[in-house]
C-alpha atoms as a PDB file:
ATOM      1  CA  UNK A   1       0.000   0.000   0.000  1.00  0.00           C
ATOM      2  CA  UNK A   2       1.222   3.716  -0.759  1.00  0.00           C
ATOM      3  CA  UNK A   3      -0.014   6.689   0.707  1.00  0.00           C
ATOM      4  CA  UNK A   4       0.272  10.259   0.029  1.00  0.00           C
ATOM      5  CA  UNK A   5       0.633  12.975   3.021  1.00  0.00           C
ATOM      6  CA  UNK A   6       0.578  16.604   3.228  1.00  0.00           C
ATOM      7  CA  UNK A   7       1.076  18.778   5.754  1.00  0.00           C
ATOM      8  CA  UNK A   8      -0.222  22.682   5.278  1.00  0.00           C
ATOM      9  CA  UNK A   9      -0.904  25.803   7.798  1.00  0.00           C
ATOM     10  CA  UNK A  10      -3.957  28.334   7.722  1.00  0.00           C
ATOM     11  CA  UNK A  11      -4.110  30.901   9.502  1.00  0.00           C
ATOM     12  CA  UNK A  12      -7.637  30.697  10.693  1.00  0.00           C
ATOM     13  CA  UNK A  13      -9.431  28.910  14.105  1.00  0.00           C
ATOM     14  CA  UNK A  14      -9.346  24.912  13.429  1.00  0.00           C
ATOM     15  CA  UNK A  15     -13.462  25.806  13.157  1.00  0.00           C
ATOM     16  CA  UNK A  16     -13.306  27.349  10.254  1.00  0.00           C
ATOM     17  CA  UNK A  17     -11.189  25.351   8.666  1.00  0.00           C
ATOM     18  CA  UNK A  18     -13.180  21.893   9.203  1.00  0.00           C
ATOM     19  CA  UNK A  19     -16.247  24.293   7.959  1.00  0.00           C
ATOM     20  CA  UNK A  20     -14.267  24.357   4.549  1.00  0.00           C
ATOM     21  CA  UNK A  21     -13.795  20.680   5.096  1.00  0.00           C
ATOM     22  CA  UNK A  22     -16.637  19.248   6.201  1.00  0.00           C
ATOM     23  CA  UNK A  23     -19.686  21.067   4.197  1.00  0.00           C
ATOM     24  CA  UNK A  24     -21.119  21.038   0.781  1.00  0.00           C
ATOM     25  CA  UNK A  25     -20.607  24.351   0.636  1.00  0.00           C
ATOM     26  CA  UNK A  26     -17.185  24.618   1.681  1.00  0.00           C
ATOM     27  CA  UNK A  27     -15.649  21.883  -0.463  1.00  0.00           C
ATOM     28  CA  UNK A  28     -17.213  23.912  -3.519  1.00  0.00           C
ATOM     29  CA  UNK A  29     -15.288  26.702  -2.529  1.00  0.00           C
ATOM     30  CA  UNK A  30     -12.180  25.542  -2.552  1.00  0.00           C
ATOM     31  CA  UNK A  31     -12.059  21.496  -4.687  1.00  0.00           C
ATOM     32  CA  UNK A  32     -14.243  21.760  -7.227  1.00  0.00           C
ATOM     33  CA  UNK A  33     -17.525  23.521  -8.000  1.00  0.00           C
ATOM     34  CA  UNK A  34     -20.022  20.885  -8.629  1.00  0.00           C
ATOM     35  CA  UNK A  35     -20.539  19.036  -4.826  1.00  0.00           C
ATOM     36  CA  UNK A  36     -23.662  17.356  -4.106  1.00  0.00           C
ATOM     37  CA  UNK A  37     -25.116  14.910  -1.312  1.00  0.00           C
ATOM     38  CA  UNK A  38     -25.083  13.785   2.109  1.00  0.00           C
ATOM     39  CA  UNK A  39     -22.203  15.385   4.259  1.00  0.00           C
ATOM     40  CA  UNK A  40     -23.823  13.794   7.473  1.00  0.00           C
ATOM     41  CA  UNK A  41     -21.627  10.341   8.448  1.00  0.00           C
ATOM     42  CA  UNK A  42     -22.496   7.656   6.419  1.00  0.00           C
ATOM     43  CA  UNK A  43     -23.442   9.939   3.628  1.00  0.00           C
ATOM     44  CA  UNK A  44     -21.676  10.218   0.113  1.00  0.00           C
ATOM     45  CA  UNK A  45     -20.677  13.391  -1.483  1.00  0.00           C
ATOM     46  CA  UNK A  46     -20.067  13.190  -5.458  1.00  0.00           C
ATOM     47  CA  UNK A  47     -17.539  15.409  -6.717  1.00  0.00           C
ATOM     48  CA  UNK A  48     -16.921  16.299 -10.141  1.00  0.00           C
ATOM     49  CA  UNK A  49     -14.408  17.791 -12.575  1.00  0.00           C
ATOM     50  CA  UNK A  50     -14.319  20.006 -15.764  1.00  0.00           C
ATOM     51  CA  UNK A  51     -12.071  21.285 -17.881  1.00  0.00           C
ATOM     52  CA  UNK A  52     -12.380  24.785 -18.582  1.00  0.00           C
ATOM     53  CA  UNK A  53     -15.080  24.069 -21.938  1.00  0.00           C
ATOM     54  CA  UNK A  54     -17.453  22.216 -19.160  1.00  0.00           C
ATOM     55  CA  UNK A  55     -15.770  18.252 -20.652  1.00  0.00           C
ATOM     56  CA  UNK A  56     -16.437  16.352 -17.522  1.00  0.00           C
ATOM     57  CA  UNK A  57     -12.373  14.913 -16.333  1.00  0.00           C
ATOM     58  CA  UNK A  58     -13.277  12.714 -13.406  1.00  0.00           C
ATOM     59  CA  UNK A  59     -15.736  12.039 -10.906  1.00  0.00           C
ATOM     60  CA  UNK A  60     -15.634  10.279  -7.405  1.00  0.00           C
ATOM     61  CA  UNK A  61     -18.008   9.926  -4.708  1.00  0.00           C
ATOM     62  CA  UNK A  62     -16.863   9.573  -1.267  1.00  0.00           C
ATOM     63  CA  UNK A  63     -18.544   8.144   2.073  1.00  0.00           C
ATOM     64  CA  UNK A  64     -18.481  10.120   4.887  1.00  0.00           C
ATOM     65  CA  UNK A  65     -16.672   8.184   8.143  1.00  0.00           C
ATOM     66  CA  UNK A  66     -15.525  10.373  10.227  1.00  0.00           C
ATOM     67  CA  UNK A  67     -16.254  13.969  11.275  1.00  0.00           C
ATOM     68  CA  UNK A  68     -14.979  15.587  14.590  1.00  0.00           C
ATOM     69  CA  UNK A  69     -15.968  18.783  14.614  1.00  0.00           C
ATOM     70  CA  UNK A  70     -12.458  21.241  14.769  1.00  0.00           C
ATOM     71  CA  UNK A  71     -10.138  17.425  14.510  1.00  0.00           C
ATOM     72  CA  UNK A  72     -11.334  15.329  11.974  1.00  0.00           C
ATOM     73  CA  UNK A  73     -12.989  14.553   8.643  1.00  0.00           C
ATOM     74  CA  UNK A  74     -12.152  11.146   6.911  1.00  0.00           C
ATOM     75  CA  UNK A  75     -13.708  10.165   3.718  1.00  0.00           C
ATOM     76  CA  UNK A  76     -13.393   6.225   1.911  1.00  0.00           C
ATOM     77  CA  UNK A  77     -13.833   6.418  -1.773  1.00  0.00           C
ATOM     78  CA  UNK A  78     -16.910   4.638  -2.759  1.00  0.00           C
ATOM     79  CA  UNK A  79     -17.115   5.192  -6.743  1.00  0.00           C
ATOM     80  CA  UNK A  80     -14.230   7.153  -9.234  1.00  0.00           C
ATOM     81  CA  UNK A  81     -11.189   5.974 -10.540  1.00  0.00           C
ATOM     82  CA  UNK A  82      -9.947   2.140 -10.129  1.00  0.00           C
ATOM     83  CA  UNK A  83      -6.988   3.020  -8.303  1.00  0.00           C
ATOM     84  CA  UNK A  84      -9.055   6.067  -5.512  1.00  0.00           C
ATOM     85  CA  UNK A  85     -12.029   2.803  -4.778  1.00  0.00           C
ATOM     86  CA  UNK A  86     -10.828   1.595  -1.578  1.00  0.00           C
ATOM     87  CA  UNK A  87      -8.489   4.570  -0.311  1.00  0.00           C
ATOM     88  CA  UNK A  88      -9.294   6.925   2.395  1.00  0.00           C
ATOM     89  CA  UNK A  89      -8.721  10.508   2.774  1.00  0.00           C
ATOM     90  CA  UNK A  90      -8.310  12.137   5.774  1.00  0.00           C
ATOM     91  CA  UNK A  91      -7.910  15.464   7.442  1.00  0.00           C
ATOM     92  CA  UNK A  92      -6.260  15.830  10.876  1.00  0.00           C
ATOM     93  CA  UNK A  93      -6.393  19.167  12.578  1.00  0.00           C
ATOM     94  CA  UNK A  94      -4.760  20.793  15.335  1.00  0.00           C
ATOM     95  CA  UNK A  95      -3.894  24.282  16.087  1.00  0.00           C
ATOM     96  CA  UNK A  96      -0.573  25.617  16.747  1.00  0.00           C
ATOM     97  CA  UNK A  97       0.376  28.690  17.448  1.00  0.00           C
ATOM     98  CA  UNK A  98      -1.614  31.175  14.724  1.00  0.00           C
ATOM     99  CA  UNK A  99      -2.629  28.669  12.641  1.00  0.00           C
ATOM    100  CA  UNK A 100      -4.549  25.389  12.117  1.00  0.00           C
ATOM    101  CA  UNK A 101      -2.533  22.780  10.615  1.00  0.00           C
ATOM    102  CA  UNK A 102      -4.023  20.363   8.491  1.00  0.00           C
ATOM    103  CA  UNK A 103      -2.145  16.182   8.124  1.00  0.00           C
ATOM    104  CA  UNK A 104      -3.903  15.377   5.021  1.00  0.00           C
ATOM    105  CA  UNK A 105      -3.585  11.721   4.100  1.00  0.00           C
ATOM    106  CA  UNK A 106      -4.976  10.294   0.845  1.00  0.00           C
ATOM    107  CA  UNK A 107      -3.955   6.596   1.947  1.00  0.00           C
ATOM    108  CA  UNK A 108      -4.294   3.066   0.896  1.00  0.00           C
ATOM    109  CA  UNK A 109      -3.581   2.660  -2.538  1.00  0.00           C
ATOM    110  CA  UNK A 110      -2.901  -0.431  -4.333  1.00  0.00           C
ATOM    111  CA  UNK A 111       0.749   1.033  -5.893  1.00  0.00           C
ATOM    112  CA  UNK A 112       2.395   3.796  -6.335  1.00  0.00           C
ATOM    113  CA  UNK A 113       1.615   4.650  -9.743  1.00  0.00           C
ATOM    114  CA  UNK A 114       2.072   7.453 -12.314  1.00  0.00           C
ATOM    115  CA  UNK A 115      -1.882   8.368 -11.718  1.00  0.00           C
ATOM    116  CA  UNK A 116      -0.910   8.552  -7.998  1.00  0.00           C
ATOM    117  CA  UNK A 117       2.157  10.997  -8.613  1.00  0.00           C
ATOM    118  CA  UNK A 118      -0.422  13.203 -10.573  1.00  0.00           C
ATOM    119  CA  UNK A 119      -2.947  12.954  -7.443  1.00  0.00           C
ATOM    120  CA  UNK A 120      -0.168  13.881  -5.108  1.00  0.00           C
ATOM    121  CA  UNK A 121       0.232  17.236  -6.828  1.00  0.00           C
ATOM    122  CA  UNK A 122      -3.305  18.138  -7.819  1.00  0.00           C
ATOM    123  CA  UNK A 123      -3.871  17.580  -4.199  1.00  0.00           C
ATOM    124  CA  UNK A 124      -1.129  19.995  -2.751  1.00  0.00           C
ATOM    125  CA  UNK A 125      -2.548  22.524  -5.308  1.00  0.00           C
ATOM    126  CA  UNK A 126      -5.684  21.963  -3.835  1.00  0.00           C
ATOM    127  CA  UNK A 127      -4.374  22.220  -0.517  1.00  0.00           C
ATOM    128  CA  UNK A 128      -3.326  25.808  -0.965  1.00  0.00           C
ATOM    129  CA  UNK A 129      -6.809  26.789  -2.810  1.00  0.00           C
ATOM    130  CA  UNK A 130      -7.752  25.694   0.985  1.00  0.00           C
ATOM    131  CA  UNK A 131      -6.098  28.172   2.257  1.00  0.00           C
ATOM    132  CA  UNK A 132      -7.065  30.717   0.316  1.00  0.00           C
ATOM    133  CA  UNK A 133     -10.138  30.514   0.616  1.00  0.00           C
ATOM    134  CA  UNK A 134     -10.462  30.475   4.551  1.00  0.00           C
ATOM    135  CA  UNK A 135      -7.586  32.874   4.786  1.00  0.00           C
ATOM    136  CA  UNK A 136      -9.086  35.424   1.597  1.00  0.00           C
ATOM    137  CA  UNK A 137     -12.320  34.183   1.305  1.00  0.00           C
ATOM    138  CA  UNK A 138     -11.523  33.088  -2.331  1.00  0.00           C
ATOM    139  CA  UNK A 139     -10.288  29.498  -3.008  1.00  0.00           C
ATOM    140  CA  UNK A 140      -9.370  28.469  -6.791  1.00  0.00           C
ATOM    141  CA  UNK A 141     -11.658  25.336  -7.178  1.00  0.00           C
ATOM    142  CA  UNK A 142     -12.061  23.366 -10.151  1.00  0.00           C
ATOM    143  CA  UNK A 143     -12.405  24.301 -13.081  1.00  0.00           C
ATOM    144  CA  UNK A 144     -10.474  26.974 -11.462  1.00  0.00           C
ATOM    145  CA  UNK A 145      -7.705  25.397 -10.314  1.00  0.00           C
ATOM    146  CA  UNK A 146      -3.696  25.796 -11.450  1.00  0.00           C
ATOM    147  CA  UNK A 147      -3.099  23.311 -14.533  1.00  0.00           C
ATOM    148  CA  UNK A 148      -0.421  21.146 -13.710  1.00  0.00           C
ATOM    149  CA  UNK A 149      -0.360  18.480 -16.491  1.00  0.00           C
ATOM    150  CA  UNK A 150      -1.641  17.673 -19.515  1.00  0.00           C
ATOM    151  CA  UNK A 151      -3.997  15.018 -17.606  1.00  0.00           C
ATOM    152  CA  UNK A 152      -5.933  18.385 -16.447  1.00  0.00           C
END
């Protein structure tokens, strides 16, 4: 099994940050636009991606496992891409000093493959539209986001 980990600061109260994390709302502001379902445990959220002309690029729904408000939100992946079915994503909070930091784990995978490299860094540039947008108010979701390959 592989596993990819970040670790990124906000500047914010760890209660605003799992807002971000943790609601319908949130996530659209700051992963990708187009969020829908149950963000109550044992619910599924669908997510989906565009590229900029509205093509759809990927979709996944995750089930909710875990949420502890201001520590923890922890998602398995339910439907999407062969190699995300299975894995689990987490979010561990704590604050230090001025800022919340966020452990975020997308774990589990079968292999490290070139899919998963590509994952890695979409999700660090995701990461940062985080912060932005519970820092400034203003994330960059998709179809938003920074372009990083030609997979995107």
């Amino acid at each position: 099994m592989a596993d990819i980990i970040h670790r990124i600061g906000i500047k914010s109260p760890a209660a605003q940050v799992y807002k971000a994390l943790s609601t319908i709302k949130g996530l659209s502001n700051w992963w990708t636009e187009e969020v829908e379902g149950d963000e109550k445990i044992g619910g599924k959220i669908k997510f989906t991606f565009r590229s900029d002309n509205g093509e759809v690029k990927g979709s996944m729904a995750m089930e909710v496992q875990e949420l502890s408000p201001g520590k923890v939100v922890r998602w398995t992946c339910v439907d999407g891409p062969e190699e995300w079915i299975g894995t689990s994503v987490t979010f561990d909070l704590s604050q230090q000093d001025d800022q919340t930091i966020i452990i975020f784990g997308h774990r589990n995978w079968r292999e490290a493959v070139e899919f998963m490299a590509h994952c890695s860094m979409k999700w660090a540039v995701f990461l940062l539209s985080l912060r932005e947008y519970v820092e400034q108010g203003k994330g960059r979701p998709s179809p938003h986001d920074l372009k990083i390959d030609n997979w995107n």
